[in-house]
C-alpha atoms as a PDB file:
ATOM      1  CA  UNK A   1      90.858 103.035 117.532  1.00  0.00           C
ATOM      2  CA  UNK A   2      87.604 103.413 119.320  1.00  0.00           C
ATOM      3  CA  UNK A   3      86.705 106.159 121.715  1.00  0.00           C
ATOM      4  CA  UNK A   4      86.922 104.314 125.297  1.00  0.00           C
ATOM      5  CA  UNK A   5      90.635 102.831 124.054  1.00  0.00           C
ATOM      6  CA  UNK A   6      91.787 106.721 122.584  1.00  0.00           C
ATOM      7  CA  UNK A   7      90.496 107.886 126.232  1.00  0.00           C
ATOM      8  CA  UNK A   8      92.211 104.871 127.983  1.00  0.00           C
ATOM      9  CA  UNK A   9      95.546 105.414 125.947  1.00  0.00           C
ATOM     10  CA  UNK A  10      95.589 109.031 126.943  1.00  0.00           C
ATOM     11  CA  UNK A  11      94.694 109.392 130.749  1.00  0.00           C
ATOM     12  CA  UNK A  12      97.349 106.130 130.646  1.00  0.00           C
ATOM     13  CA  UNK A  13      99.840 108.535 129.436  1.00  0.00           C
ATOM     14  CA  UNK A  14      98.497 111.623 131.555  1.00  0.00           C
ATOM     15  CA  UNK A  15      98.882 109.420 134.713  1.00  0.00           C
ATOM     16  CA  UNK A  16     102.573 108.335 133.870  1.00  0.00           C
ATOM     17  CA  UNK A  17     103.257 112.184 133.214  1.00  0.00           C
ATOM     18  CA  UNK A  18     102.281 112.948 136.506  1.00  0.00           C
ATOM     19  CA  UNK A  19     103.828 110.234 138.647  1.00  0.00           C
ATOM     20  CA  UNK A  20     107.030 110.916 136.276  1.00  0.00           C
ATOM     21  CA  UNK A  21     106.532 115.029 136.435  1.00  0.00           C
ATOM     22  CA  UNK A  22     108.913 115.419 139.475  1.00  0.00           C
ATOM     23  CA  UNK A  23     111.841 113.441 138.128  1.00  0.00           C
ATOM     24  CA  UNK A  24     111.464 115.220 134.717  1.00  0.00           C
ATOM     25  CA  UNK A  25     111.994 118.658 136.945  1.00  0.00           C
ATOM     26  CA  UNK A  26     115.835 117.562 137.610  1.00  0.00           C
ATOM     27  CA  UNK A  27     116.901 114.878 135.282  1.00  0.00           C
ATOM     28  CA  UNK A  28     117.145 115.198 131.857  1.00  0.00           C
ATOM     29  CA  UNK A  29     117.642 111.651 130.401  1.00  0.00           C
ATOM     30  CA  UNK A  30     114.149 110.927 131.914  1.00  0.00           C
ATOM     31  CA  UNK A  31     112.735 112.855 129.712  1.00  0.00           C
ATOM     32  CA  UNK A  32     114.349 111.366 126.825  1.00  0.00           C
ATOM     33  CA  UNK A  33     113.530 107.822 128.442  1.00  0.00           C
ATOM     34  CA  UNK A  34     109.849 108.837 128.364  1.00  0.00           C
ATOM     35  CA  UNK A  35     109.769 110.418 124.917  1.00  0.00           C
ATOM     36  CA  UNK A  36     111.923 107.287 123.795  1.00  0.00           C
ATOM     37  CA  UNK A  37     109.270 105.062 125.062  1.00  0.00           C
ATOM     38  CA  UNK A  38     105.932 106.239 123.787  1.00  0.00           C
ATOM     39  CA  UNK A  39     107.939 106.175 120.377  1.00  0.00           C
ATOM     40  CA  UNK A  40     108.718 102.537 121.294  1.00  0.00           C
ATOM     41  CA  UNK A  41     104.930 101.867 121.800  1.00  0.00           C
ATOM     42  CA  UNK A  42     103.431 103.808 119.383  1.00  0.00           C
ATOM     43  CA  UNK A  43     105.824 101.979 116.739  1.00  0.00           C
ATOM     44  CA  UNK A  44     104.612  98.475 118.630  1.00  0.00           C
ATOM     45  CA  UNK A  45     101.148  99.414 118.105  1.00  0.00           C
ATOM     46  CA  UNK A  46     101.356 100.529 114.046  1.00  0.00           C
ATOM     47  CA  UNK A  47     103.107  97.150 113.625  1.00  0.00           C
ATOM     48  CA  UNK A  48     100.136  95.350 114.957  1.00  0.00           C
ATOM     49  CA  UNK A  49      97.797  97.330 113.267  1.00  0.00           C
ATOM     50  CA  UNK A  50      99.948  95.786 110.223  1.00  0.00           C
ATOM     51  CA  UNK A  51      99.655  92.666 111.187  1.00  0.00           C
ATOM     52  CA  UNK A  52      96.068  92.572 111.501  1.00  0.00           C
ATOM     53  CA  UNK A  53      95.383  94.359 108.615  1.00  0.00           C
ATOM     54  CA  UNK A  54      97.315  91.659 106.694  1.00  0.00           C
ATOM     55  CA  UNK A  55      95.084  89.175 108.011  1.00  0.00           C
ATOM     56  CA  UNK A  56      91.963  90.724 106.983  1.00  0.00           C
ATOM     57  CA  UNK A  57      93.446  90.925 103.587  1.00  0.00           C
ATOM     58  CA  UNK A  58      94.616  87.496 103.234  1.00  0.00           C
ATOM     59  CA  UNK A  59      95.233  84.203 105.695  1.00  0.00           C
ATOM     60  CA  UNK A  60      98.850  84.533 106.764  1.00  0.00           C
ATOM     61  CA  UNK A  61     100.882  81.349 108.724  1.00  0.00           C
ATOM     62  CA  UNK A  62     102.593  83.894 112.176  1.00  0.00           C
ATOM     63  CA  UNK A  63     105.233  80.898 112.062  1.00  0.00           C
ATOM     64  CA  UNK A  64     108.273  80.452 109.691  1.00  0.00           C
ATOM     65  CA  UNK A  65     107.295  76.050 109.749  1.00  0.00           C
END
């Protein structure tokens, strides 16, 4: 991950945590909805880093045809 796209990736998440920062104050399953989803993305991300890393390695068909 480059520079600009660890930057991007992090005032994305700052700027979430801000907008989000006042529910977090009184509800506790938005916290857990936010933690929940950066897992969910972060574990979407390392599977496309798989993917791609596959497909330096070798030429691989996406479709089950």
């Amino acid at each position: 991950m480059g520079r600009l796209q660890a930057a991007s990736l992090m005032s994305a998440v700052v700027g979430v945590a801000m907008i989000a920062g006042a529910e977090f104050g009184y509800n506790g399953n938005a916290v857990w909805g936010f933690a929940s989803g950066l897992v969910s993305g972060l574990m979407l991300a390392l599977s496309m880093v798989f993917v791609r890393k596959t497909h330096e390695v070798e030429q691989v068909a996406l479709s089950l045809q």
